[in-house]
C-alpha atoms as a PDB file:
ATOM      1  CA  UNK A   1      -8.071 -41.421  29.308  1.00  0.00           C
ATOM      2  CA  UNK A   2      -9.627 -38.535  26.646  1.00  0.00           C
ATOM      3  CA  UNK A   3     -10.920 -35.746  28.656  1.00  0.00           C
ATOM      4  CA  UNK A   4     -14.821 -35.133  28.153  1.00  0.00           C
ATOM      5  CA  UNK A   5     -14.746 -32.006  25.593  1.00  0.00           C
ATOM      6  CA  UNK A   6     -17.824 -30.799  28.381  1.00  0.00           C
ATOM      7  CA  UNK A   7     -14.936 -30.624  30.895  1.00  0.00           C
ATOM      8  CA  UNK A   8     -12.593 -28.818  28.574  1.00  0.00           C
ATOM      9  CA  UNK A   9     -15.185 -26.170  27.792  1.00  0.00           C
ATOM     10  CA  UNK A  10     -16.154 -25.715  31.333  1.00  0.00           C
ATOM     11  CA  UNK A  11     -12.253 -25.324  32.428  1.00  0.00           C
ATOM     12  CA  UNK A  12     -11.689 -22.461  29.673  1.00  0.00           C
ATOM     13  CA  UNK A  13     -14.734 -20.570  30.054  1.00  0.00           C
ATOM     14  CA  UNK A  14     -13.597 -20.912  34.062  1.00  0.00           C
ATOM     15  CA  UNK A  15     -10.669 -19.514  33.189  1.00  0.00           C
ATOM     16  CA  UNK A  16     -11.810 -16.926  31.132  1.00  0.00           C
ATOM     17  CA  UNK A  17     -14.412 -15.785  33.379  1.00  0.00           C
ATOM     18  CA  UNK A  18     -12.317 -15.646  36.753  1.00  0.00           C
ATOM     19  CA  UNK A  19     -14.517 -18.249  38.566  1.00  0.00           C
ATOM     20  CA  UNK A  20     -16.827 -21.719  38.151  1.00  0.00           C
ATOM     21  CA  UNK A  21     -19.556 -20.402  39.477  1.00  0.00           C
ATOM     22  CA  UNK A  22     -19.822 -18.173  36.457  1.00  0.00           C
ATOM     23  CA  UNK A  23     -18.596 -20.748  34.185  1.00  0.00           C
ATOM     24  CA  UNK A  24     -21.256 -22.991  35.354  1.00  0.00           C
ATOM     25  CA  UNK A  25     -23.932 -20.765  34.832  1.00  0.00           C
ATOM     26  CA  UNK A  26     -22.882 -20.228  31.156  1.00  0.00           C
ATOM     27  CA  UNK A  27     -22.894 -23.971  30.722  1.00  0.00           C
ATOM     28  CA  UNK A  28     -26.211 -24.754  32.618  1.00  0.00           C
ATOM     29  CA  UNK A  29     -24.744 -26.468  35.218  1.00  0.00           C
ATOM     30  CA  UNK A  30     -25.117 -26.048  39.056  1.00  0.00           C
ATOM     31  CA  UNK A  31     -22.313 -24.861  41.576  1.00  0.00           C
ATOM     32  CA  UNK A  32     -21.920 -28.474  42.460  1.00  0.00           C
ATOM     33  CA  UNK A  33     -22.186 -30.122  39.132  1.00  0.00           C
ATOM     34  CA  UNK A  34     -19.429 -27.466  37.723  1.00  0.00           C
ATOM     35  CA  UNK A  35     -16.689 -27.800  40.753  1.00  0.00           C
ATOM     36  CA  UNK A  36     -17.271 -31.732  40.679  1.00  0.00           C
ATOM     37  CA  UNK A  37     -16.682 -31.576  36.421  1.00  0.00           C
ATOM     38  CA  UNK A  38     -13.523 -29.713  37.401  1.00  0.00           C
ATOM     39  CA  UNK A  39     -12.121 -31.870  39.728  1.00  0.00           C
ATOM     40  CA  UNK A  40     -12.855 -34.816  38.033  1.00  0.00           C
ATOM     41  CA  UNK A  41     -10.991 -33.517  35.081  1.00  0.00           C
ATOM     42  CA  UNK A  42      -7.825 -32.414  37.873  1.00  0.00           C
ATOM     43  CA  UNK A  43      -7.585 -35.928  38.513  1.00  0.00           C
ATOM     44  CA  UNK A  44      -8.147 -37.006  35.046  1.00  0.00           C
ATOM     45  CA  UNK A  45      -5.090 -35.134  34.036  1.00  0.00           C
ATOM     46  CA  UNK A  46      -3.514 -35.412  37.686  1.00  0.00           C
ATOM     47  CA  UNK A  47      -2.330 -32.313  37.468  1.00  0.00           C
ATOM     48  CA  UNK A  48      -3.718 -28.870  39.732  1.00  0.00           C
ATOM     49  CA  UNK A  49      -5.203 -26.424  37.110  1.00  0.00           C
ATOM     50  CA  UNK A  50      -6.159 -23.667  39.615  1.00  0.00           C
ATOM     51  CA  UNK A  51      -5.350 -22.482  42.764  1.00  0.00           C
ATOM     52  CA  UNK A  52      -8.842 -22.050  44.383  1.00  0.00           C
ATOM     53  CA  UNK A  53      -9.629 -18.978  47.127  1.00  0.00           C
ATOM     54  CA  UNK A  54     -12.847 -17.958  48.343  1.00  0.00           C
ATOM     55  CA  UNK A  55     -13.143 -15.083  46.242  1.00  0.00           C
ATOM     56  CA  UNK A  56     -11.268 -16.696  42.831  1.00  0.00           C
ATOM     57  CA  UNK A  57      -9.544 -18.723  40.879  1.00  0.00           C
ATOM     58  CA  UNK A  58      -6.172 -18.584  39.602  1.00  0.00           C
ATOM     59  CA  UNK A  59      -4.225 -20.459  36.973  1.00  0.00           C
ATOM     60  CA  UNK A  60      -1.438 -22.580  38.183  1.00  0.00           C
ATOM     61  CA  UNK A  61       2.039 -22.629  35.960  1.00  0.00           C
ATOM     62  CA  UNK A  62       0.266 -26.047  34.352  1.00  0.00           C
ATOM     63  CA  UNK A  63      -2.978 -24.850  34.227  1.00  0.00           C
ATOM     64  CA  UNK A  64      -2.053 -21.549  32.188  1.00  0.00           C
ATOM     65  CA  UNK A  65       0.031 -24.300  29.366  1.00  0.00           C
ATOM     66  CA  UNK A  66      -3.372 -26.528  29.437  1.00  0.00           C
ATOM     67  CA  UNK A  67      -5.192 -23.536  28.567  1.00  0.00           C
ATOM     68  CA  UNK A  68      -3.428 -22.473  25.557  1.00  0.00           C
ATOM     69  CA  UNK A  69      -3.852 -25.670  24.458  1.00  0.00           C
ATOM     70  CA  UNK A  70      -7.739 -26.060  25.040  1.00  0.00           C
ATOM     71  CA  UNK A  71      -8.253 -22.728  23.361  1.00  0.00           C
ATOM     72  CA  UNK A  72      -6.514 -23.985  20.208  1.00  0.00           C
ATOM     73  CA  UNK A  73      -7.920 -27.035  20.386  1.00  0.00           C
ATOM     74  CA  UNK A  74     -11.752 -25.407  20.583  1.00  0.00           C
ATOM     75  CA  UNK A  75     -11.094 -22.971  18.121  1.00  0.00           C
ATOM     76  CA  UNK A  76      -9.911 -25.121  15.445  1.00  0.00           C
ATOM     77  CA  UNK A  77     -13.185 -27.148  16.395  1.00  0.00           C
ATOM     78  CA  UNK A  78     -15.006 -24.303  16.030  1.00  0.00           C
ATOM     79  CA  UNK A  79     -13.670 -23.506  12.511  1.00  0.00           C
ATOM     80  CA  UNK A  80     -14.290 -27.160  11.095  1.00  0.00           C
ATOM     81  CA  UNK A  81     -17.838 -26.733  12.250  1.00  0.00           C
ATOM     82  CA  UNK A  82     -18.566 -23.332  10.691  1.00  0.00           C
ATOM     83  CA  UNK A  83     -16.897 -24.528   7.348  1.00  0.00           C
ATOM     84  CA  UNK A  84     -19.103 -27.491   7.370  1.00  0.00           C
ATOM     85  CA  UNK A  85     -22.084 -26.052   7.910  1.00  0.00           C
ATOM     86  CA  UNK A  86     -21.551 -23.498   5.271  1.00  0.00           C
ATOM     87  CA  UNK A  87     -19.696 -25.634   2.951  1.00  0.00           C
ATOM     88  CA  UNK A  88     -17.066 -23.712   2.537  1.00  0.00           C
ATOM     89  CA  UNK A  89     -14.226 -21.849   4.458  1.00  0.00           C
ATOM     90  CA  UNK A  90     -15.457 -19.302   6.770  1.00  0.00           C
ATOM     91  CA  UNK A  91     -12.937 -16.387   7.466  1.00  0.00           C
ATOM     92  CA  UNK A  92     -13.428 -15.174  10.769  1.00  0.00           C
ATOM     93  CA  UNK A  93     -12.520 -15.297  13.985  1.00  0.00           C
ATOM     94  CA  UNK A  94      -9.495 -14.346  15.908  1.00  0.00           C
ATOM     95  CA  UNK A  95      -6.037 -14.050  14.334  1.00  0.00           C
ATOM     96  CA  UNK A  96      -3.211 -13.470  16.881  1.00  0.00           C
ATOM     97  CA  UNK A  97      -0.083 -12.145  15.235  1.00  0.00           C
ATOM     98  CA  UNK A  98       3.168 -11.437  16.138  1.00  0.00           C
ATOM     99  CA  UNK A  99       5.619  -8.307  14.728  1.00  0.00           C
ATOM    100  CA  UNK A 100       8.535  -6.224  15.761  1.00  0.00           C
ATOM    101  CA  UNK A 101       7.905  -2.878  16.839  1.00  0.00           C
ATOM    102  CA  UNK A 102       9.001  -0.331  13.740  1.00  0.00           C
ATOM    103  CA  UNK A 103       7.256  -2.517  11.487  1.00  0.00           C
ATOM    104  CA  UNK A 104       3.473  -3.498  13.120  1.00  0.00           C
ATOM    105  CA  UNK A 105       3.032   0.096  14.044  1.00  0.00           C
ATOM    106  CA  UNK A 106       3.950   1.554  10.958  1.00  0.00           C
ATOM    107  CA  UNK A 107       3.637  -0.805   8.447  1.00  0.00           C
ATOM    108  CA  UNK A 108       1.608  -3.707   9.903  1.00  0.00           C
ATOM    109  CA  UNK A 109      -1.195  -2.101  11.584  1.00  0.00           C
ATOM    110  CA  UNK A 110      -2.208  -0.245   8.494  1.00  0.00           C
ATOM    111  CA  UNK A 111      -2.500  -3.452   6.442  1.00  0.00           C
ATOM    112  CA  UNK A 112      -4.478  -5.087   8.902  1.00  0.00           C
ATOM    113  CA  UNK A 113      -6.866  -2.211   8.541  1.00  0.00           C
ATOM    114  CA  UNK A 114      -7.182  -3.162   4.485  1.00  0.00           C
ATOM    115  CA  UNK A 115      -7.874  -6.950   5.427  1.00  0.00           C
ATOM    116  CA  UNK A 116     -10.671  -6.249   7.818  1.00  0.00           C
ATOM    117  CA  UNK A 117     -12.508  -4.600   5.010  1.00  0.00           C
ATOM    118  CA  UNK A 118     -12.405  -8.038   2.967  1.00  0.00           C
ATOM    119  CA  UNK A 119     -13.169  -9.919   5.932  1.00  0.00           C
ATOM    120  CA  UNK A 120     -15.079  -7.581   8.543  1.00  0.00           C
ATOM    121  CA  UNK A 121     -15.761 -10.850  11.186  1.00  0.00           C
ATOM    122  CA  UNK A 122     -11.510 -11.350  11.371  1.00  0.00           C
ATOM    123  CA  UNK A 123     -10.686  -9.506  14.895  1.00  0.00           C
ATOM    124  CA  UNK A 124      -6.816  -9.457  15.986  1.00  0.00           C
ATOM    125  CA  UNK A 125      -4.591  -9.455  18.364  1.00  0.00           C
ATOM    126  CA  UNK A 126      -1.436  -7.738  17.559  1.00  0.00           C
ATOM    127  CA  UNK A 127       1.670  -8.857  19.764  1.00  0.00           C
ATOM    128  CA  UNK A 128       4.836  -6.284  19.157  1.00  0.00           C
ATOM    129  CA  UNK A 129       8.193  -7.352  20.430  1.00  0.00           C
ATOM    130  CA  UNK A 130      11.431  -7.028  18.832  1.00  0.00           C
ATOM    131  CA  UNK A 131      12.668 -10.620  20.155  1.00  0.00           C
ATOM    132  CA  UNK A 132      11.237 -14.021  18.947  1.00  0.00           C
ATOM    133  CA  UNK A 133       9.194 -15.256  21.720  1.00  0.00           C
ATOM    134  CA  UNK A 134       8.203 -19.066  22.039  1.00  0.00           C
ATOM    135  CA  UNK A 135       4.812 -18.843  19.152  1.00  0.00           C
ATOM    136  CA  UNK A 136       3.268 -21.977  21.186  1.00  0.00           C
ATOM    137  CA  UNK A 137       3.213 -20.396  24.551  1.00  0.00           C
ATOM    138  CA  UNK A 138       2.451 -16.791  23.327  1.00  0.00           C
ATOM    139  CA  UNK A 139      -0.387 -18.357  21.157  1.00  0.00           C
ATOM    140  CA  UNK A 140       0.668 -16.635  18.224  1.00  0.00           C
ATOM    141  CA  UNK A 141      -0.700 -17.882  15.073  1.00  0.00           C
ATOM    142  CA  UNK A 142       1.241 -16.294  12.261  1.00  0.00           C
ATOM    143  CA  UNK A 143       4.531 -14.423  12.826  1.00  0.00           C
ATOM    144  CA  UNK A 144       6.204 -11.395  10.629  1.00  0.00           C
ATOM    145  CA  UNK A 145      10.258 -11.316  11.209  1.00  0.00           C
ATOM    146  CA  UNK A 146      13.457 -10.070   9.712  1.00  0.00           C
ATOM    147  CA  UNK A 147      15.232 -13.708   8.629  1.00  0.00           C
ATOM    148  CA  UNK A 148      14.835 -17.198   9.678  1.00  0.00           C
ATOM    149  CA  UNK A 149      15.154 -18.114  13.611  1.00  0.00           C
ATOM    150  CA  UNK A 150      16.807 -21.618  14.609  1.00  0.00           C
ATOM    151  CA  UNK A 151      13.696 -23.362  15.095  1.00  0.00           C
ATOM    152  CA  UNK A 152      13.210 -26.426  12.958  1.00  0.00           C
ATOM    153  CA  UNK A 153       9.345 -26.527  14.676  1.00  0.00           C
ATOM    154  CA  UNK A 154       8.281 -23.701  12.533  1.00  0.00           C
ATOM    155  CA  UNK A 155       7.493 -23.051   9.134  1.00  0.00           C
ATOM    156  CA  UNK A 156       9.462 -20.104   7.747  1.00  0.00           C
ATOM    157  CA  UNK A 157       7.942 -18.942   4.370  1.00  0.00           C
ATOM    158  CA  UNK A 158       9.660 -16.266   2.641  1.00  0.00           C
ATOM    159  CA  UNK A 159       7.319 -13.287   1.784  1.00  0.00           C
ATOM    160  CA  UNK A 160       9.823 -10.267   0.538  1.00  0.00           C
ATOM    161  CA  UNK A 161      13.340  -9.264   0.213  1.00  0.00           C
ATOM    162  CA  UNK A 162      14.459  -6.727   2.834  1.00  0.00           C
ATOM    163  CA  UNK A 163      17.472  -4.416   2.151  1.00  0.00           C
ATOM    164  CA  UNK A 164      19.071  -3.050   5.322  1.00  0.00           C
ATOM    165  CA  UNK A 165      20.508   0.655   5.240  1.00  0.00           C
ATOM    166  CA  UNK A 166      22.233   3.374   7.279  1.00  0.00           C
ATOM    167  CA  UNK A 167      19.529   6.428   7.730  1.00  0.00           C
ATOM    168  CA  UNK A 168      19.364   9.678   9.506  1.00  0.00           C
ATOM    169  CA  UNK A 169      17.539  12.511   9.676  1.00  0.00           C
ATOM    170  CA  UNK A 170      18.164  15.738   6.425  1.00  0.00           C
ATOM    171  CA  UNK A 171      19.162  17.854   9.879  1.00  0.00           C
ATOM    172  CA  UNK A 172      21.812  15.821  11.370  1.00  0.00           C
ATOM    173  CA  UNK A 173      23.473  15.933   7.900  1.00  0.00           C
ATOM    174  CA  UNK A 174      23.031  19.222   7.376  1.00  0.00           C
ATOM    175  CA  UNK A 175      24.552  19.622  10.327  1.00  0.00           C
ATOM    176  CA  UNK A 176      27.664  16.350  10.584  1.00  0.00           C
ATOM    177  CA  UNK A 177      27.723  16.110   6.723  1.00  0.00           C
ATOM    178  CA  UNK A 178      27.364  12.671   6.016  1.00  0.00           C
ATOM    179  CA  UNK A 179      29.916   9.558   5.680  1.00  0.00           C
ATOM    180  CA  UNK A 180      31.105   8.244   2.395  1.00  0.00           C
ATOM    181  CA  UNK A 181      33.147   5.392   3.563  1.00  0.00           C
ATOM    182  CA  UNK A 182      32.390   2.905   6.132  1.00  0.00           C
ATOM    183  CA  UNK A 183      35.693   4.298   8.262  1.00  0.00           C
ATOM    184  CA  UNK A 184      33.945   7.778   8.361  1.00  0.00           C
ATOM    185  CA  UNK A 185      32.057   6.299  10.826  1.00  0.00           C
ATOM    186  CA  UNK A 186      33.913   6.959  13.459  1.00  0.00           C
ATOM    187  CA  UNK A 187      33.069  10.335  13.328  1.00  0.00           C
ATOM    188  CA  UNK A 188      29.132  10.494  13.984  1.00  0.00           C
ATOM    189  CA  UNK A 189      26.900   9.594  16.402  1.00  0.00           C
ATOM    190  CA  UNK A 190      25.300   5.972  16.115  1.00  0.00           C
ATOM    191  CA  UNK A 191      22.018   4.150  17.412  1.00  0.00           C
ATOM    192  CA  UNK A 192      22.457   0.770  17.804  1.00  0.00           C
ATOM    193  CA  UNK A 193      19.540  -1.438  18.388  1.00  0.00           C
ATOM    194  CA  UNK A 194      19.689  -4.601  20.930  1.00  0.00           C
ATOM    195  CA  UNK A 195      18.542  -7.896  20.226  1.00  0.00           C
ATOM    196  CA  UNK A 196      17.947 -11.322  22.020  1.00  0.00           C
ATOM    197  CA  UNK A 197      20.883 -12.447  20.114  1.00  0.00           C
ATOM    198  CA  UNK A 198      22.909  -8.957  21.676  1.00  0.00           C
ATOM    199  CA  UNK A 199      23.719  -5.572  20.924  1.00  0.00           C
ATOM    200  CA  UNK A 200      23.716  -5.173  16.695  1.00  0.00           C
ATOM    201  CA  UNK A 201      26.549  -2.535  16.517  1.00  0.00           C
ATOM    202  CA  UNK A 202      28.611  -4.278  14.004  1.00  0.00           C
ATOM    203  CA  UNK A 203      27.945  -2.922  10.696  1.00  0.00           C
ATOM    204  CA  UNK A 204      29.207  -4.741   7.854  1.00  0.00           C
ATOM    205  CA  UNK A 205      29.560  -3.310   4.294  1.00  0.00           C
ATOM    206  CA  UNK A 206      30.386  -4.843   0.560  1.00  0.00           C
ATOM    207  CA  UNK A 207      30.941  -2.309  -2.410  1.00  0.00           C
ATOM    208  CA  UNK A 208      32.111  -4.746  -5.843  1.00  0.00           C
ATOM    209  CA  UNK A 209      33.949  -7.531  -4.219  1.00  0.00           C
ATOM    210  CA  UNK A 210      35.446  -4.946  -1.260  1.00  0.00           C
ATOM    211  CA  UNK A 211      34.070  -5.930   2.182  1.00  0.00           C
ATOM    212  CA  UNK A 212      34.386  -3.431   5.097  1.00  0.00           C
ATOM    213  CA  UNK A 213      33.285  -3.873   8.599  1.00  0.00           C
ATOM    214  CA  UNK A 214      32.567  -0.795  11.178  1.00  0.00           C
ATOM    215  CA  UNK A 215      31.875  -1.786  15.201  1.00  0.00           C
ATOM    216  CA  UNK A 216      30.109   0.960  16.723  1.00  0.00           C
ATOM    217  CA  UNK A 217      31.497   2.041  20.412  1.00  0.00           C
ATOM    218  CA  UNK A 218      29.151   1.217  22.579  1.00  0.00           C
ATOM    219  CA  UNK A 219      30.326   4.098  24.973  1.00  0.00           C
ATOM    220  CA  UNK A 220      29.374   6.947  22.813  1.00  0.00           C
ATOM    221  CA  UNK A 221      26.542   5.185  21.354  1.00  0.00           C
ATOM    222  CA  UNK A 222      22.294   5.232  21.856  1.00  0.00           C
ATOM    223  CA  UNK A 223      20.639   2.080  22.652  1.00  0.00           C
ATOM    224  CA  UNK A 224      17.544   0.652  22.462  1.00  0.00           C
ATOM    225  CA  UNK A 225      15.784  -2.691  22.462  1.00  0.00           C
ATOM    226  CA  UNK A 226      13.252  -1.051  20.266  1.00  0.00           C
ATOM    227  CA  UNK A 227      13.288  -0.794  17.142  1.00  0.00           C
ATOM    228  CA  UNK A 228      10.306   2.203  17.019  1.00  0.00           C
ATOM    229  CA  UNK A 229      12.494   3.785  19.166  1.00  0.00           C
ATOM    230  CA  UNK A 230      15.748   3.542  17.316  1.00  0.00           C
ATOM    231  CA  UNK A 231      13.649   4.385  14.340  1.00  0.00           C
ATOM    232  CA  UNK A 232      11.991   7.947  16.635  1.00  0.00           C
ATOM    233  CA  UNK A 233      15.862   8.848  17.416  1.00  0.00           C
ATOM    234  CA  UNK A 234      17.386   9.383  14.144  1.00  0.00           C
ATOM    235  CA  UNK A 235      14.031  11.161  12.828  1.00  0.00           C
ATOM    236  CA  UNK A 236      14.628  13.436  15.568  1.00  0.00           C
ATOM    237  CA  UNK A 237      18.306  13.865  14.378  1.00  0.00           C
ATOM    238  CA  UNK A 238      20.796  11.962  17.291  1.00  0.00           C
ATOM    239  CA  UNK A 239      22.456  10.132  14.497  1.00  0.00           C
ATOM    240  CA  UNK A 240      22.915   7.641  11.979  1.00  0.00           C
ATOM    241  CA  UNK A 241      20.734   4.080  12.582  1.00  0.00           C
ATOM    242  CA  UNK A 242      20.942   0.813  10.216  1.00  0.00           C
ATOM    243  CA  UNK A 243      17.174   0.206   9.589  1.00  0.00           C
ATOM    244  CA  UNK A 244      15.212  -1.983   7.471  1.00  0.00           C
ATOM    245  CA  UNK A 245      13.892  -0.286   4.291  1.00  0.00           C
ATOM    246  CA  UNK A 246      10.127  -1.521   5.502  1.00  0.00           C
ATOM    247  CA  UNK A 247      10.596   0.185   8.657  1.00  0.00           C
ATOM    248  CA  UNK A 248      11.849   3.607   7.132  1.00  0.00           C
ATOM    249  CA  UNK A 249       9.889   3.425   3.763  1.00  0.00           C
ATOM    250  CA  UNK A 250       7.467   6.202   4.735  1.00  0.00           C
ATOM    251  CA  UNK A 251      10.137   8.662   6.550  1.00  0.00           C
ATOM    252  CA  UNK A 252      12.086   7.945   3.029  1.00  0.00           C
ATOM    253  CA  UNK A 253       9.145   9.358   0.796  1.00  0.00           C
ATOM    254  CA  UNK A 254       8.110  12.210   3.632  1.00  0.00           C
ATOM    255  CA  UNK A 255      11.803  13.251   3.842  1.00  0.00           C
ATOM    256  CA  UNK A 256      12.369  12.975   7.498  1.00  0.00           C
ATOM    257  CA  UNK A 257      14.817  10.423   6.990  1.00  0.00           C
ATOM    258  CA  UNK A 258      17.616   9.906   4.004  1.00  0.00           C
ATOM    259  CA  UNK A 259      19.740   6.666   3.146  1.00  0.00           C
ATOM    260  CA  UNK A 260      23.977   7.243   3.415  1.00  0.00           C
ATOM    261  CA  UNK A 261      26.304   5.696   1.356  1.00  0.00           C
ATOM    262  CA  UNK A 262      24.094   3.887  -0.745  1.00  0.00           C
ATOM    263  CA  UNK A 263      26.725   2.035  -2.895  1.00  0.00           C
ATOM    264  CA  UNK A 264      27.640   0.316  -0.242  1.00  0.00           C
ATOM    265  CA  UNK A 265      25.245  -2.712   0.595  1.00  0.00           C
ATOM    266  CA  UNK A 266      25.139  -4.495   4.295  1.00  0.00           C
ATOM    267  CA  UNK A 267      23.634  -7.895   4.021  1.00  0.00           C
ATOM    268  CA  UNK A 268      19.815  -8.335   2.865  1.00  0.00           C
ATOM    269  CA  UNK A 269      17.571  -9.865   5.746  1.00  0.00           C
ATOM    270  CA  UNK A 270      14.579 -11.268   4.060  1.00  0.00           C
ATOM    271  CA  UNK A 271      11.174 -10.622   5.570  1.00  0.00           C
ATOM    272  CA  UNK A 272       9.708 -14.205   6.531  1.00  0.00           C
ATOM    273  CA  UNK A 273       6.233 -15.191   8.320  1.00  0.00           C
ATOM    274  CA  UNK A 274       6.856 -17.990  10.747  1.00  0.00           C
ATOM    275  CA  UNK A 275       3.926 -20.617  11.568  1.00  0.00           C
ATOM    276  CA  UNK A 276       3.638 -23.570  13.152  1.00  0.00           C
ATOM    277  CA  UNK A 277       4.054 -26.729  11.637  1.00  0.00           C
ATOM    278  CA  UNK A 278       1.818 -29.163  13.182  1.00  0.00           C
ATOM    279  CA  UNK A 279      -1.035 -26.529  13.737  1.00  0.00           C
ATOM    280  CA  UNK A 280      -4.152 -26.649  11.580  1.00  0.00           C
ATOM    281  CA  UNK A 281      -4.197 -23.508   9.600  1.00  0.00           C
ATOM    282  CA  UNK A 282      -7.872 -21.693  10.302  1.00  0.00           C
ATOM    283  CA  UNK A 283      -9.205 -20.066   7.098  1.00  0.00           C
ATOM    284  CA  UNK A 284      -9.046 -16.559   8.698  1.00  0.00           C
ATOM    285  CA  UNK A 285      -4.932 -17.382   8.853  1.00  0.00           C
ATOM    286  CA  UNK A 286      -4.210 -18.778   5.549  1.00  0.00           C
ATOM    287  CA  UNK A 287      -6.667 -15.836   4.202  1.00  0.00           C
ATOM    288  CA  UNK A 288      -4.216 -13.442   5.850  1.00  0.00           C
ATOM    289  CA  UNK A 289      -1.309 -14.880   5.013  1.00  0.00           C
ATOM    290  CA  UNK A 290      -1.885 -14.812   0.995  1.00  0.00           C
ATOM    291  CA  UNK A 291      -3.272 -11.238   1.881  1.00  0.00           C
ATOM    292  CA  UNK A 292       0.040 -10.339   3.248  1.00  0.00           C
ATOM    293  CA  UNK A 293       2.098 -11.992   0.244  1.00  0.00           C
ATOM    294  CA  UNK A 294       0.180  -9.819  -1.852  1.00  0.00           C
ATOM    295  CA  UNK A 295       1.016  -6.849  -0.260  1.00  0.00           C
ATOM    296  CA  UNK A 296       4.571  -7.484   0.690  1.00  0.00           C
ATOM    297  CA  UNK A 297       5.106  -7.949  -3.330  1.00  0.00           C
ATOM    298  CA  UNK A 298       3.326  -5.047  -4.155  1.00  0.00           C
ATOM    299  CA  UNK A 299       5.038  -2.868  -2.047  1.00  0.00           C
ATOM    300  CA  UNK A 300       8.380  -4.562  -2.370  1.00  0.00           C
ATOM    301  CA  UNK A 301       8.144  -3.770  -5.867  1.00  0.00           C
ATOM    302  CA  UNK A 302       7.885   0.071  -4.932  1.00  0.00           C
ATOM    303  CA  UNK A 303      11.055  -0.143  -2.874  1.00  0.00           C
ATOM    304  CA  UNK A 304      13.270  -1.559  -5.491  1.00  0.00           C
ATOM    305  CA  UNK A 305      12.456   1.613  -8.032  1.00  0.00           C
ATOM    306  CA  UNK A 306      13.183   3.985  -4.851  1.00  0.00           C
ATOM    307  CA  UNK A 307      15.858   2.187  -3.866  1.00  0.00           C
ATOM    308  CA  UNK A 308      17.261   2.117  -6.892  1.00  0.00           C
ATOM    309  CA  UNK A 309      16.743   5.746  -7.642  1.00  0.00           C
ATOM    310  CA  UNK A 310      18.730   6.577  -5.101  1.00  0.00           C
ATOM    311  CA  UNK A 311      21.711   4.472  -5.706  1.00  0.00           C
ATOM    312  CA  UNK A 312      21.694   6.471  -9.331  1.00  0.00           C
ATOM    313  CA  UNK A 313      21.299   9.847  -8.174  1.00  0.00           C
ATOM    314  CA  UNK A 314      24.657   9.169  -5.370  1.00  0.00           C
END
């Protein structure tokens, strides 16, 4: 049996609001009309959705699932009846996006800021977190990563090329010297950055057809499950990080950080955004998305000559 799309409203504005009372009252319906709409859809789905006190409600495990569902469900509703009415795609609305730490704050969030003044009615929600969270249950509509996860239930579309380096500050050289051979390692201090997949503290190296691989020490190393924070450390000089050029681009131009041993290339991790596959794509998303292509070309473009530049001058 469909569930009456009255009922569905009613349990996500309950939700929303923290009680049916207030629900109901949005929806012009009475105390009794709302709580017997509610319990009609409960056994309609035969499943709880709340657990019910006298001052509130609150989501069950089932009902919180449901509820990421409904909201899709009504917002995709929502944009089909705006783009009919105008006749055309209407970009607005909510976008919630997911990106690791290093790269939404200092990268990310600045873009964002250039969309909004093409499309002033997108809002977002921005959702950092250096692991790859479940997109369906985080309601995440369009994710920014470093490479490709495992997940065949996701769309991976590849938006830039993204050279990983070693980095650290002009002081901590200044004061260590600097490495020229991945075995010189040994001899400086090293942030290593976690990950869901583990600790990333093997560092591998190819110069012509020679390949060299370096395992940092975990004992005399800094850790961090955060990338920002990996990213803060070897600004402030406590040693030599491998970062993505995205997340270091602006310490690169501003000096604060400098790439070591730039001959020698670890393996490229190509920036990807990850959607899902089944999901209708809202016109606020796909608008973002090309947005983003642009300006992940653009700017990759920039990188290359630095990059390059560098690799000359060494």
């Amino acid at each position: 049996m469909v569930e009456s799309l009255g009922d569905i409203q009613l349990f996500v504005e309950a939700a929303n609001l923290g009680g049916l009372s207030a629900a109901g009252r949005k929806l012009g319906l009475s105390p009794a009309a709302a709580s017997a709409r509610l319990v009609k859809l409960e056994a309609t789905l035969k499943t709880r959705l709340f657990e019910r006190t006298t001052r509130q409600l609150r989501l069950t495990e089932e009902g919180r699932m449901y509820l990421l569902h409904c909201q899709q469900a009504l917002q995709a509703l929502e944009d089909a009846h705006a783009a009919l009415q105008a006749g055309r795609s209407i970009v607005r609305g909510k976008v919630r996006i997911s990106a690791t730490s290093d790269f939404g704050r200092h990268v990310l969030k600045g873009w964002l800021d250039e969309f909004n003044l093409q499309y002033p009615e997108v809002t977002f929600a921005l959702v950092l977190s250096d692991s790859l969270s479940n997109l369906l249950l985080d309601d995440i509509d369009l994710a920014i990563r470093f490479g490709v996860p495992p997940d065949s239930s996701l769309i991976a579309r590849r938006l830039a090329p993204n050279r990983r380096v070693l980095c650290a500050s002009p002081g901590y050289v200044a004061t260590h010297g600097a490495p020229e051979h991945p075995r010189d390692l040994e001899r400086f201090d090293c942030i290593v950055l976690g990950t869901a997949a583990g600790l990333a503290n093997d560092w591998r190296f190819t110069r012509g057809g020679k390949v060299e691989t370096y395992t940092v020490p975990l004992a005399t190393a800094r850790e961090t499950n955060d990338g920002a924070l990996a990213r803060e450390w070897a600004v402030a000089g406590y040693g030599i990080a491998m970062k993505s050029v995205w997340d270091i681009g602006a310490d690169l131009r501003a000096g604060t950080l400098m790439i070591l041993m730039p001959e020698w290339r670890s393996p490229d991790v190509p920036v990807h955004a990850l959607y899902h596959r089944s999901r209708y794509m809202a016109p606020r998303v796909r608008a973002l998305l090309d947005f983003l292509s642009e300006r992940f070309s653009t700017v990759s473009r920039d990188l290359e000559v630095y990059l390059k530049s560098v690799s000359e001058t060494s």
